[in-house]
Protein backbone atom coordinates (compact mmCIF):
# COMPACT_ATOMS: atom_id res chain seq x y z
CA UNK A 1 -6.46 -17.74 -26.61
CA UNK A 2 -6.08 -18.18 -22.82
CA UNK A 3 -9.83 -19.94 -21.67
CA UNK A 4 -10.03 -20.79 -25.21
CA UNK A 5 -8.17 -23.52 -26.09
CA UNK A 6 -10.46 -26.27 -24.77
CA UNK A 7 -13.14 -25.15 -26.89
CA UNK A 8 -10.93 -24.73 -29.86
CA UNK A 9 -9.35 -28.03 -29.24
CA UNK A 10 -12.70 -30.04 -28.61
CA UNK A 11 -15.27 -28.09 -30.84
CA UNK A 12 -13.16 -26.90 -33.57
CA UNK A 13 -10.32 -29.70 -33.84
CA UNK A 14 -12.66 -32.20 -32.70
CA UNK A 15 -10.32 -33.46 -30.12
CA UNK A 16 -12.07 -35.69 -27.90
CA UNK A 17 -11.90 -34.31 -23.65
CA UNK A 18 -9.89 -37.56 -22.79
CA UNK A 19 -7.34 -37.21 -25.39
CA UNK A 20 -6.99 -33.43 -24.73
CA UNK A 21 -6.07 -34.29 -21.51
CA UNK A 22 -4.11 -36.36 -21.92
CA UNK A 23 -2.27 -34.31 -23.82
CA UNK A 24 -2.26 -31.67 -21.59
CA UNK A 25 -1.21 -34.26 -19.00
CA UNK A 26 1.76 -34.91 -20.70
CA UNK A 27 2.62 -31.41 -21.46
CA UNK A 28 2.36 -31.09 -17.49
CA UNK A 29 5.00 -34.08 -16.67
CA UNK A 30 6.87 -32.40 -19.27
CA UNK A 31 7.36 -29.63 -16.95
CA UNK A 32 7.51 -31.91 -13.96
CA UNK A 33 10.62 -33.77 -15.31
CA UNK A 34 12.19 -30.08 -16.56
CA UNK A 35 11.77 -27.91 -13.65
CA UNK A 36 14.34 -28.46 -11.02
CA UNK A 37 17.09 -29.18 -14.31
CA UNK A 38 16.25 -25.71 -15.80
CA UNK A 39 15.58 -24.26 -12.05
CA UNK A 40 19.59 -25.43 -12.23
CA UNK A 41 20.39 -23.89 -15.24
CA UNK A 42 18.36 -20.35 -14.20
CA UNK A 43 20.23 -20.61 -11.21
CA UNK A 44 23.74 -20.90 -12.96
CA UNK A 45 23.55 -18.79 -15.72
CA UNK A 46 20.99 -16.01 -14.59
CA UNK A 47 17.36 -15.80 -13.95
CA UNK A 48 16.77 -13.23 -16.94
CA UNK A 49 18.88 -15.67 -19.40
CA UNK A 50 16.84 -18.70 -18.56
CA UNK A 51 13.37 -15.45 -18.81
CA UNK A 52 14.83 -15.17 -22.06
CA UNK A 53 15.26 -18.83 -23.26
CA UNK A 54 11.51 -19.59 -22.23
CA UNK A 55 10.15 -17.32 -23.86
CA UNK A 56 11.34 -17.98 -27.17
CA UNK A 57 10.52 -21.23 -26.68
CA UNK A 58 6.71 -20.12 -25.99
CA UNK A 59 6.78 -18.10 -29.27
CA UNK A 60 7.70 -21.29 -31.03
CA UNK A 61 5.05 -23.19 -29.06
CA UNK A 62 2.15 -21.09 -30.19
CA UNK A 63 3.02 -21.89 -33.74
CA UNK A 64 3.17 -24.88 -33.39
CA UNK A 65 0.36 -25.33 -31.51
CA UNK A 66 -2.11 -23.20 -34.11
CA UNK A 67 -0.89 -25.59 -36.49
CA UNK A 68 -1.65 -28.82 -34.49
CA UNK A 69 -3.96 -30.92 -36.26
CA UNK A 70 -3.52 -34.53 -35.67
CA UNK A 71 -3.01 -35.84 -31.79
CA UNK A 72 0.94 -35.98 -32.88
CA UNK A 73 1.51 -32.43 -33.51
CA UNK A 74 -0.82 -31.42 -30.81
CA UNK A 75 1.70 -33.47 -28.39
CA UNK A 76 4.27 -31.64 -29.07
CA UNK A 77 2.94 -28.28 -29.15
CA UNK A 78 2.36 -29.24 -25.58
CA UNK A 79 5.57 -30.32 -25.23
CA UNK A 80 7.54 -26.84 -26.43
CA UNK A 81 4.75 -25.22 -24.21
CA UNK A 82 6.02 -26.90 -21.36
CA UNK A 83 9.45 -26.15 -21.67
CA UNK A 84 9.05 -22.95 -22.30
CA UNK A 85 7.32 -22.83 -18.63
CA UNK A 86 9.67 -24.78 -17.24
CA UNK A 87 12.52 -22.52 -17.54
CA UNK A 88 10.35 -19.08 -17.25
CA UNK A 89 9.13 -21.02 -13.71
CA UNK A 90 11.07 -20.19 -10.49
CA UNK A 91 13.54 -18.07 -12.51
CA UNK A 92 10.61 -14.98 -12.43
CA UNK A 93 10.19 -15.32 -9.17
CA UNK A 94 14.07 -15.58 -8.15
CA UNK A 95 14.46 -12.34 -10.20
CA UNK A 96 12.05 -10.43 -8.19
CA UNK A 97 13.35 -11.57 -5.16
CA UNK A 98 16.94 -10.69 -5.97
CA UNK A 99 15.60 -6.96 -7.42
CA UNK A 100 13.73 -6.67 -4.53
CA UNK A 101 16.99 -7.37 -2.22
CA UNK A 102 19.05 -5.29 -3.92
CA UNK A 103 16.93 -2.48 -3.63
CA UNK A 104 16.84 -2.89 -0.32
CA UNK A 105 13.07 -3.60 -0.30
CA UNK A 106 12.99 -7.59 0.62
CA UNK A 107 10.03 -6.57 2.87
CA UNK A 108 8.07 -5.45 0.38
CA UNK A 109 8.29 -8.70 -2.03
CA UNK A 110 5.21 -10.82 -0.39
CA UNK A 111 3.23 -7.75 -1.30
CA UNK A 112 4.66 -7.11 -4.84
CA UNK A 113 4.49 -10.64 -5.44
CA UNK A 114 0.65 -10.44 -4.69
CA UNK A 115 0.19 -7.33 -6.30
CA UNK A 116 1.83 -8.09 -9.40
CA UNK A 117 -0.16 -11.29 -9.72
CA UNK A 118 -3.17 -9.63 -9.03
CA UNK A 119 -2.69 -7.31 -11.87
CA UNK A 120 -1.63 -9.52 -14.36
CA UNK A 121 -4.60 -11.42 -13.64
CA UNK A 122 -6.62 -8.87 -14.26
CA UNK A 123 -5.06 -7.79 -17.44
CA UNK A 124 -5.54 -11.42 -18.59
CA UNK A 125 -9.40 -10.98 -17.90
CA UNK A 126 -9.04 -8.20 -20.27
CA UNK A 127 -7.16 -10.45 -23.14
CA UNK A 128 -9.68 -12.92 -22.62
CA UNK A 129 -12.47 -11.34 -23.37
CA UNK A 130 -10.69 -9.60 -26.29
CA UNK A 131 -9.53 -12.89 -27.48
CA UNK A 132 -13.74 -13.67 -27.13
CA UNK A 133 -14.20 -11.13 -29.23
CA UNK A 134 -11.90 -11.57 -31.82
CA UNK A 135 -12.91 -14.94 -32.03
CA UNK A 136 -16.62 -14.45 -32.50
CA UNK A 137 -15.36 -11.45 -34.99
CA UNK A 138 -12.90 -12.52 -37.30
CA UNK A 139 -12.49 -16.00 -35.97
CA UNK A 140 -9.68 -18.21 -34.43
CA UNK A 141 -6.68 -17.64 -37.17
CA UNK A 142 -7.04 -13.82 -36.01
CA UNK A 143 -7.24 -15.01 -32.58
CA UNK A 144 -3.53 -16.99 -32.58
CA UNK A 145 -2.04 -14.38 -34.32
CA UNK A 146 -2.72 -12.40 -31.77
CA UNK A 147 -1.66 -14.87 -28.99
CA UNK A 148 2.01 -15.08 -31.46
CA UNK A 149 2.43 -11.06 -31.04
CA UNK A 150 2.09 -11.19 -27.45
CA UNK A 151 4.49 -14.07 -26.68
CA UNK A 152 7.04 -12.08 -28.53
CA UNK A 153 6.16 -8.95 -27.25
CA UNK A 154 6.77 -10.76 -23.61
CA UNK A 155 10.35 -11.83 -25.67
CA UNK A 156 11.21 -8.99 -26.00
CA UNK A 157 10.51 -7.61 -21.91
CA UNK A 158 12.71 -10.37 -20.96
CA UNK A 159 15.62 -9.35 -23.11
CA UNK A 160 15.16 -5.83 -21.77
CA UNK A 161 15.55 -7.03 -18.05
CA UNK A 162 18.53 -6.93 -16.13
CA UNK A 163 20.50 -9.49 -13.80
CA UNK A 164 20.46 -7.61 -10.23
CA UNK A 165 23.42 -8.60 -8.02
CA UNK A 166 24.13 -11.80 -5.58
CA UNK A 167 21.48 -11.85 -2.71
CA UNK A 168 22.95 -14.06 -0.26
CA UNK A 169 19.88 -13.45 2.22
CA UNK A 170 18.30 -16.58 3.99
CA UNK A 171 15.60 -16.01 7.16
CA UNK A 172 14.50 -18.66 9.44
CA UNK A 173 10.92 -19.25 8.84
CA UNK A 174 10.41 -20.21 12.71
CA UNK A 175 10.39 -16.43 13.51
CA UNK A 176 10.58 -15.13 10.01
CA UNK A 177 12.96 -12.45 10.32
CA UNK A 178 16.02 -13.27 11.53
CA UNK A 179 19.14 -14.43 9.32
CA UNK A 180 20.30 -17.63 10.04
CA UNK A 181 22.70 -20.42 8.25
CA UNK A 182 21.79 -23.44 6.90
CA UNK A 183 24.24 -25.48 8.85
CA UNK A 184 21.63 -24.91 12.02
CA UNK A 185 19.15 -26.93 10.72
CA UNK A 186 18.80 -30.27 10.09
CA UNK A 187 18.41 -32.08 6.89
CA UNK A 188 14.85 -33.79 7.89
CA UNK A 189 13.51 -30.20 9.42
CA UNK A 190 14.27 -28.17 6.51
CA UNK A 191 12.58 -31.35 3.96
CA UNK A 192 9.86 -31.00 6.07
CA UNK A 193 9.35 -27.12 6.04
CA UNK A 194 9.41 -26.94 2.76
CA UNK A 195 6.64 -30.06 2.40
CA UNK A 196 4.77 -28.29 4.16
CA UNK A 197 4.89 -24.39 2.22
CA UNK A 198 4.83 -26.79 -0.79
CA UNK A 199 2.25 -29.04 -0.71
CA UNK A 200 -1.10 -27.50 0.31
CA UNK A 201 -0.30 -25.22 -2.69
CA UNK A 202 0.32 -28.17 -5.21
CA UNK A 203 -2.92 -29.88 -3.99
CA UNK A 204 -4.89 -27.27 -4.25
CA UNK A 205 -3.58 -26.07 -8.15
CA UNK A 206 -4.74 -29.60 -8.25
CA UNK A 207 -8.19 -29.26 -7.30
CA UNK A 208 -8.26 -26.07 -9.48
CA UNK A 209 -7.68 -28.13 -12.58
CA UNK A 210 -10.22 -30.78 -11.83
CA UNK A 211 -13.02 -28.15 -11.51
CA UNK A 212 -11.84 -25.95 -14.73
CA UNK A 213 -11.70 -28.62 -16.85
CA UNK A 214 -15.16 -30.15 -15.79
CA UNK A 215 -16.67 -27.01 -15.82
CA UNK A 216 -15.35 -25.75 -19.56
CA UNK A 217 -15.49 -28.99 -21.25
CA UNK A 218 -19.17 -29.27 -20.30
CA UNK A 219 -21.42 -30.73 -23.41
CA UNK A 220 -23.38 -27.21 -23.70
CA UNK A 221 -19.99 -25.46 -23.60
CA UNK A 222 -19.76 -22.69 -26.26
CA UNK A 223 -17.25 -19.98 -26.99
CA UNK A 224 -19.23 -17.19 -24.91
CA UNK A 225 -20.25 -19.33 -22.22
CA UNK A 226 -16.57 -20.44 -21.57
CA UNK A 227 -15.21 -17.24 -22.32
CA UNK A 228 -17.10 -15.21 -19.90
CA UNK A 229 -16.84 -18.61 -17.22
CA UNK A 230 -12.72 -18.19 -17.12
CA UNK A 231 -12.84 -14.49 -17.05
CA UNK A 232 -15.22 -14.84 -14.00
CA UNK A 233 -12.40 -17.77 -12.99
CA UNK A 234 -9.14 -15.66 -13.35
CA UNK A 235 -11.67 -12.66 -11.48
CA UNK A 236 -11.26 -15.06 -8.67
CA UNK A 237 -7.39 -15.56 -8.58
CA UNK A 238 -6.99 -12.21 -9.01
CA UNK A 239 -8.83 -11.50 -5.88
CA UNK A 240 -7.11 -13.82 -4.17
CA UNK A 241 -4.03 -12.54 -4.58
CA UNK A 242 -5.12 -8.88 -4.00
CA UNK A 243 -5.88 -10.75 -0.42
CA UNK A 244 -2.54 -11.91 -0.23
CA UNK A 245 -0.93 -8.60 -0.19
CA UNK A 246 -2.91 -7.55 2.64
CA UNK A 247 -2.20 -10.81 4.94
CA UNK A 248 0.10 -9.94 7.77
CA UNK A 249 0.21 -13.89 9.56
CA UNK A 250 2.06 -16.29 6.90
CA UNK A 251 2.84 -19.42 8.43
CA UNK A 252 1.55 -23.37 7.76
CA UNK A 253 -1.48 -23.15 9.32
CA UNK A 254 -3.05 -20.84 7.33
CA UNK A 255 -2.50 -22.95 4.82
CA UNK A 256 -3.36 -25.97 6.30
CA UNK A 257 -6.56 -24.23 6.51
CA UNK A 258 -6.91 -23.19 3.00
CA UNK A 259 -6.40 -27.02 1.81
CA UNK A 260 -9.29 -27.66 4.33
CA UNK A 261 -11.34 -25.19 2.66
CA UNK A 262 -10.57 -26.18 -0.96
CA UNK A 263 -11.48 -30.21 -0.19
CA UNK A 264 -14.78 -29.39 1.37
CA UNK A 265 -15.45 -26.76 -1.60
CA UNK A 266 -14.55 -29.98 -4.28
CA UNK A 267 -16.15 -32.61 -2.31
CA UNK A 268 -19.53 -30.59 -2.77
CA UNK A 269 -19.21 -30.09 -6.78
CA UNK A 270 -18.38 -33.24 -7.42
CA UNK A 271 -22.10 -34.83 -5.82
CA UNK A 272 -23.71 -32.49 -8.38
CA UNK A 273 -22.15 -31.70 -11.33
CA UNK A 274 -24.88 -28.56 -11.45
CA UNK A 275 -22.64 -27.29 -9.51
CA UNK A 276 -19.59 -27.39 -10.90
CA UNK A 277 -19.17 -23.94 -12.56
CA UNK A 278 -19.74 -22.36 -9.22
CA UNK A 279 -16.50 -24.52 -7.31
CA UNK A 280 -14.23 -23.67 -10.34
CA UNK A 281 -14.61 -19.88 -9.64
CA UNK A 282 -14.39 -20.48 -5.78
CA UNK A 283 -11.27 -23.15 -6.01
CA UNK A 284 -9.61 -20.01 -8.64
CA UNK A 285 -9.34 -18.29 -5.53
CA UNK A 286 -7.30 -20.47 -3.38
CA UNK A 287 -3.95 -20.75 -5.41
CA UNK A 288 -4.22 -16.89 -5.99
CA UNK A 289 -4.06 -16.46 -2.78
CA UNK A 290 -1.73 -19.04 -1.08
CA UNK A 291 0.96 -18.70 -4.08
CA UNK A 292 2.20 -15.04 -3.03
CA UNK A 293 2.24 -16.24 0.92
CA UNK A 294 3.96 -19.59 -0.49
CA UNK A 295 6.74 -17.71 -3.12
CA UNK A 296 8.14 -15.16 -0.02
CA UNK A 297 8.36 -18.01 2.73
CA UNK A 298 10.44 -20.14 0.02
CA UNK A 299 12.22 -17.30 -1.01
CA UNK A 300 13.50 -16.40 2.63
CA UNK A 301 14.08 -19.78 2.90
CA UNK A 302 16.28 -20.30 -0.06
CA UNK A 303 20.21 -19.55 -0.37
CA UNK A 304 20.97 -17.00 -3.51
CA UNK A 305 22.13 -20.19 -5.59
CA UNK A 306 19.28 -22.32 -5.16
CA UNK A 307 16.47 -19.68 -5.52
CA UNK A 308 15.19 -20.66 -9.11
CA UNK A 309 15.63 -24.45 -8.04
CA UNK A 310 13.55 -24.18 -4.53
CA UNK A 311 10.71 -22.20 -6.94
CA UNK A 312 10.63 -24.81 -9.63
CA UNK A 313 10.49 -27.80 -7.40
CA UNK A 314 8.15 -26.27 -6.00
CA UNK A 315 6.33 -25.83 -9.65
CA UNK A 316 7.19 -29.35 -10.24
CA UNK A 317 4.52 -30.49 -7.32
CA UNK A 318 2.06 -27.83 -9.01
CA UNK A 319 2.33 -29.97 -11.76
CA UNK A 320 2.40 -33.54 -10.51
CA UNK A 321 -1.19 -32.62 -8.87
CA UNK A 322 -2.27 -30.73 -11.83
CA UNK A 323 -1.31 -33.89 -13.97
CA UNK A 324 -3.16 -36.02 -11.47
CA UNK A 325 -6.50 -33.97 -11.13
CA UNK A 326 -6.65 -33.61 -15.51
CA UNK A 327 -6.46 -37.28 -15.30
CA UNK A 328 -8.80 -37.53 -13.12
CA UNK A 329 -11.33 -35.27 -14.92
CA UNK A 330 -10.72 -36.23 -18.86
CA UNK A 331 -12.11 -39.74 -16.44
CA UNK A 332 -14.81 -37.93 -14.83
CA UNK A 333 -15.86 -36.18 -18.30
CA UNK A 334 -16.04 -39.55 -20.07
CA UNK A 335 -18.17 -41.16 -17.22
CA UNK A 336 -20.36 -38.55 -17.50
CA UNK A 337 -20.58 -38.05 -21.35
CA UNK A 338 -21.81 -41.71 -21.67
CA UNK A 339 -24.64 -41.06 -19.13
């Protein structure tokens, strides 16, 4: 159902685009409020536990939310949805780190990251147009049954995972290489490093959202049009991310200079709205490819017990701007639906 359930929620529930999101909206503080508490909990009781816990919670959520049929129930479909993320979020990433460490390949996790990101990506395409298919073939019951098996099937990976070994690593990000202890930097410089690895990431998930939504929610939007749009979308990310394995200089200019790049890119789709199909594929690129760069600098920056925290908060800001830019187009949508 991935790319689908705007259209499913609009055109089939007949969910108006403000109240869906809304909804979504909520679903997104949700995870806000929940990240850095179940960042804590990954954190203390293992990054493949708190893998585990999400994911059951996700299979739940889809259930729920095939159900959903009044705005009620569709609020807190989004709700289980979102805390299933939040305690999958930061606790993946932790995991890989810590594998990666313990295999004595830490060098090797910016482009693992990327890769793996890139693939699943890819393979998402795939579902997505499957899920198109299955939809225009035996319709969307088939569809969410589908979306259940796989959200148990990723259940069941988690359970199979194992808990590698403390990785008490931490780099300096000045020089990004050499070890050094926290008690060598202050309070205000290490708040401020991580603003700015955070935030140009956050924004630009945020920009992201504002363009997808506009762009699927569209009134000629129809199952094929949207399903092929997102694939074309994720396409994008994907290739971003393939990028990101492959970029040598990581440091917070570069990404100073992809937030530059995603505000001029918005900025121009939102004088036309002809154009706004064409700025959601090009603003899918950006987060694929400053969210690998983004996970290893937090990652060397983090101590071994704060890993899945430092990775959900920064999720958290993800979210806060995601929130922000669905606001802003479920607004947007309205204005322009009354034209």
């Amino acid at each position: 159902m991935h790319g689908l359930y705007l259209v499913w929620l609009v055109h089939e529930r007949g969910f108006s685009p403000a109240l869906v999101a809304t909804v979504l909206a909520a679903g997104d503080l949700c995870v806000f409020a929940l990240e850095v508490p179940t960042g804590w909990v990954a954190d203390r009781l293992g990054h493949r536990v708190s893998l585990i816990i999400g994911s059951f919670v996700q299979v739940c959520a889809m259930l729920v939310f095939w159900q959903a049929a009044t705005p009620p129930a569709l609020l807190a479909s989004s709700l289980l949805v979102a805390l299933g993320d939040a305690f999958r979020s930061g606790a993946d990433e932790a995991l890989l780190y810590r594998s990666c460490v313990a295999l004595g390949r830490e060098d090797e996790f910016q482009a693992i990251e990327a890769r793996t990101r890139s693939v699943g990506l890819i393979a998402l395409v795939l579902l997505l147009l499957g899920g198109g298919g299955i939809v225009a073939i035996a319709g969307y019951g088939a569809a969410w049954m589908t979306e259940v098996g796989l959200c148990t099937a990723g259940l069941v990976m988690a359970s199979l995972m194992v808990e590698p070994p403390a990785a008490p690593v931490l780099v300096d990000l000045a020089d990004g290489a050499q070890p050094t202890s926290s008690a060598e930097r202050s309070v205000l410089r290490k708040w401020t490093l991580l603003g700015s690895l955070i935030l140009p990431g956050a924004v630009l998930d945020g920009f992201a959202s504002v363009a997808a939504f506009l762009a699927q929610t569209g009134g000629d939007a129809e199952v094929a049009g949207v399903t092929a749009l997102v694939a074309v979308m994720t396409l994008s990310e994907a290739a971003g991310s393939w990028i990101a394995a492959r970029v040598w200089r990581n440091d917070g200019r570069l990404h100073l200079l992809l937030l530059a790049s995603g505000t001029a890119v918005l900025a121009v789709s939102l004088v036309s709205s002809a154009g706004v199909a064409a700025a959601a594929v090009a603003l899918a690129f950006f987060p694929g490819l400053i969210h690998p760069l983004r996970a290893i600098a937090l990652q060397r920056l983090a101590a071994d017990g704060v890993r899945a925290r430092i990775a959900s908060f920064a999720s958290a800001c993800d979210m806060a701007c995601t929130t922000l830019g669905l606001l802003a187009a479920g607004a947007v949508s309205a204005r322009r639906r009354r034209r």
